[in-house]
N, C-alpha and C. Protein backbone atom coordinates (compact mmCIF):
# COMPACT_ATOMS: atom_id res chain seq x y z
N UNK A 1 87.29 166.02 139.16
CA UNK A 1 86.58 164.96 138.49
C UNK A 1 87.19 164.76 137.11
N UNK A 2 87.50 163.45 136.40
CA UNK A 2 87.97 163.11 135.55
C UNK A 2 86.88 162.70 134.30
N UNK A 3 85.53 163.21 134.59
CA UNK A 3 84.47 162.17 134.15
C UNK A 3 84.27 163.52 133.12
N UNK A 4 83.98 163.30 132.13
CA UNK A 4 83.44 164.46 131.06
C UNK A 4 81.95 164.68 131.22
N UNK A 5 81.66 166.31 131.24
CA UNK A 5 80.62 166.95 131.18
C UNK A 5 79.29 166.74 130.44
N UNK A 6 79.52 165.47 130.34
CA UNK A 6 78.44 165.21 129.32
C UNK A 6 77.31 164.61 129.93
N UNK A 7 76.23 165.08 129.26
CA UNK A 7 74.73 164.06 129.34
C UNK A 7 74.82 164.03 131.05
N UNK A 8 75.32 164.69 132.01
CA UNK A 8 75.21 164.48 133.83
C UNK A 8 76.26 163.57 134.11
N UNK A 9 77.01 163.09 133.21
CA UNK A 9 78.27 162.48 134.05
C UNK A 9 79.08 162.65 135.12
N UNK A 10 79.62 164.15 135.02
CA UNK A 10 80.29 164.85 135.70
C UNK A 10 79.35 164.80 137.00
N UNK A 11 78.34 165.23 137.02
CA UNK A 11 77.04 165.35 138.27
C UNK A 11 77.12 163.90 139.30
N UNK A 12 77.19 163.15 137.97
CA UNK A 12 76.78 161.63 138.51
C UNK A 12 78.09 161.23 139.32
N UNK A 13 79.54 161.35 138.94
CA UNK A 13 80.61 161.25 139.44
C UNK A 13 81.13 161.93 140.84
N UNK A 14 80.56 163.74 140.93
CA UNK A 14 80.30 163.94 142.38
C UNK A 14 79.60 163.63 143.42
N UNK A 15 78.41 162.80 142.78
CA UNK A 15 77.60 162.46 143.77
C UNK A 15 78.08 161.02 144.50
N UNK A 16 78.15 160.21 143.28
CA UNK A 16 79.19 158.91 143.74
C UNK A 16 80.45 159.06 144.59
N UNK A 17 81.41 159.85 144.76
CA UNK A 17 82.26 160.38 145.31
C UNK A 17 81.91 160.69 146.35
N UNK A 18 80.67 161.67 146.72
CA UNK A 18 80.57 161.87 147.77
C UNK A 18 80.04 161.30 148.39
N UNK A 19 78.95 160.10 147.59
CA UNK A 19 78.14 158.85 149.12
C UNK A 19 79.61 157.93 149.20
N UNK A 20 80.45 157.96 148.15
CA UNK A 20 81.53 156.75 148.87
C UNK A 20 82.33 157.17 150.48
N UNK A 21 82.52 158.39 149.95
CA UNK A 21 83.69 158.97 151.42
C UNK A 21 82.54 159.22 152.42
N UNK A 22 81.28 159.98 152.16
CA UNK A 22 80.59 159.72 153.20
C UNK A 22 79.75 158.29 153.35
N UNK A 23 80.36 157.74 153.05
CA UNK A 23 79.32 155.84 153.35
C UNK A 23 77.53 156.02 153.44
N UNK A 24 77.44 156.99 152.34
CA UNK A 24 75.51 157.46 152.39
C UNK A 24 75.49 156.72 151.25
N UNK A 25 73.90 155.96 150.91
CA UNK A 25 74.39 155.55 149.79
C UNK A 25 73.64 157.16 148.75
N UNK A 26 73.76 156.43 147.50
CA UNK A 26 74.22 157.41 146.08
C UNK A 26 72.63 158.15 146.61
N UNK A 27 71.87 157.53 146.54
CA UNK A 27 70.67 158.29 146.50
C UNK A 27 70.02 159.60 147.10
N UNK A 28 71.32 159.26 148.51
CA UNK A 28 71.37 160.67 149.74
C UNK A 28 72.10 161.39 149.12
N UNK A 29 72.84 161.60 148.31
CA UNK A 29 73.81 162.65 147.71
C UNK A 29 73.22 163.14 146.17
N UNK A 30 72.65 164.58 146.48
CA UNK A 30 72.36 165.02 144.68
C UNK A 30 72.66 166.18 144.62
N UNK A 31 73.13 166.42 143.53
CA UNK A 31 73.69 168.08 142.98
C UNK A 31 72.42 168.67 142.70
N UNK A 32 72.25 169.79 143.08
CA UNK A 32 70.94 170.45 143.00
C UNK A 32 71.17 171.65 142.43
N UNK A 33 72.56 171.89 142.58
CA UNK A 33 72.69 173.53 141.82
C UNK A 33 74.32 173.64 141.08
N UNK A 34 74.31 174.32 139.59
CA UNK A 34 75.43 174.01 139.50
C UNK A 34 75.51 172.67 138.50
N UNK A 35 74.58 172.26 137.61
CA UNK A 35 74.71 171.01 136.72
C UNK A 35 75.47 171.08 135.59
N UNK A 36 75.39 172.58 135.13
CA UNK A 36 75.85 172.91 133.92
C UNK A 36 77.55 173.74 133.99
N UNK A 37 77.98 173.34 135.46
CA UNK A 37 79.45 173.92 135.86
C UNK A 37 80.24 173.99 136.81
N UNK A 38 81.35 174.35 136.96
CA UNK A 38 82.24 173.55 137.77
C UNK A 38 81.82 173.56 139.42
N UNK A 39 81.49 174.75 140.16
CA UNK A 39 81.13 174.51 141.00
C UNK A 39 79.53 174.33 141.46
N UNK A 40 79.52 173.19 142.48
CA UNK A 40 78.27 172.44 142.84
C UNK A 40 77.74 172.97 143.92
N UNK A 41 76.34 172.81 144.01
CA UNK A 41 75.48 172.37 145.20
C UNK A 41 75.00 171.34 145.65
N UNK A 42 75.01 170.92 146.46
CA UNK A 42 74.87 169.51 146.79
C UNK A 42 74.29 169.13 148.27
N UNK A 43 72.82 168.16 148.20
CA UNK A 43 71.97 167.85 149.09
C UNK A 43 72.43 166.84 149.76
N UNK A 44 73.03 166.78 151.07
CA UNK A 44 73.04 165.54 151.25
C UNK A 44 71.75 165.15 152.54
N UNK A 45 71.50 163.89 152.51
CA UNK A 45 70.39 163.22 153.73
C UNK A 45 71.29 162.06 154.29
N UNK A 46 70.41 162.12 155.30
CA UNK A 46 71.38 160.78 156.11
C UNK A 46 72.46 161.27 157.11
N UNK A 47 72.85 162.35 157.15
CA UNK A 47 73.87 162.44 157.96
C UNK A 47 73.96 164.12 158.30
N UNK A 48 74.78 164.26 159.23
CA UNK A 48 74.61 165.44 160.44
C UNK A 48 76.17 166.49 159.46
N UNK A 49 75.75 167.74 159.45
CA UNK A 49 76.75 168.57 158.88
C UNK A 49 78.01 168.40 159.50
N UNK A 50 78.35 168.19 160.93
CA UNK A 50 78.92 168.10 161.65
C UNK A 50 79.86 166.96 161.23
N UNK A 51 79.25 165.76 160.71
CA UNK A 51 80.03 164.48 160.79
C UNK A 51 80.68 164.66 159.13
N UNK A 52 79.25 165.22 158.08
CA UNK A 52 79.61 165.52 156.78
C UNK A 52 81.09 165.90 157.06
N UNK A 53 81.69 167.37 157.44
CA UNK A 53 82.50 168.11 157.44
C UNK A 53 84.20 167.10 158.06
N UNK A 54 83.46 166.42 159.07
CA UNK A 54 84.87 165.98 159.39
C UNK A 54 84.70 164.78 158.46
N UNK A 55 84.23 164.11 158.13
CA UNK A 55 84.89 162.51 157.11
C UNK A 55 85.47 163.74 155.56
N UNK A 56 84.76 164.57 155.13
CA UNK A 56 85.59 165.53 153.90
C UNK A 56 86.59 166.14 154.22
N UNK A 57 87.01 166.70 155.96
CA UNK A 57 88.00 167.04 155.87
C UNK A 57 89.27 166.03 156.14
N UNK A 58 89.01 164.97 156.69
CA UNK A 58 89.43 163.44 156.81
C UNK A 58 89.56 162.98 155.28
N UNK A 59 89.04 163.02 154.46
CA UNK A 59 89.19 162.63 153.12
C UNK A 59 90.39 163.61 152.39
N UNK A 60 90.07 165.01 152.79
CA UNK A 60 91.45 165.88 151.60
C UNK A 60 92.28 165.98 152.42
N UNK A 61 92.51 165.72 153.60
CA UNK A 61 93.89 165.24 154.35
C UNK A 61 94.99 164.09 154.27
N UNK A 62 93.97 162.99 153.74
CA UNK A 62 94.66 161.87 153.19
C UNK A 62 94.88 161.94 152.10
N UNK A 63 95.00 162.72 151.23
CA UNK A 63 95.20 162.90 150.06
C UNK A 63 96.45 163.97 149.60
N UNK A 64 97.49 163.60 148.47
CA UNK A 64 98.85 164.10 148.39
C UNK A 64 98.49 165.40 147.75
C-alpha cells in the first residue's frame, strides 16, 4: 500500500483493494485486526473462502 498510515488511510486503501479484485462492494471488506500495523485482519461478506482465495491468487499472478 502506497497510502500513508494516517487517520485509517492505510485501512481504508486495503479494504478498497480488496472489494475491487474481489468485485464485493467496500462495505463487505473491513480490517478488523491489525489497524495500527502492517499486517491485517480482514472480514470479508458476500463471498465463499473458496472463490475469495482463487480471484487473490488470480490477482498476485497477474502481477510482475
Amino acid at each position: 500500500m502506497q497510502a500513508a498510515p494516517e487517520r485509517g488511510r492505510a485501512n481504508d486503501a486495503v479494504e478498497a483493494l480488496l472489494a475491487g479484485v474481489l468485485s464485493l462492494p467496500k462495505a463487505s471488506v473491513e480490517v478488523v485486526a491489525g489497524h495500527t500495523t502492517q499486517d491485517k485482519i480482514v472480514a470479508l461478506t458476500g463471498i465463499e473462502l473458496a472463490a475469495a482465495e482463487t480471484l487473490l491468487a488470480a490477482e498476485v499472478a497477474s502481477r510482475p
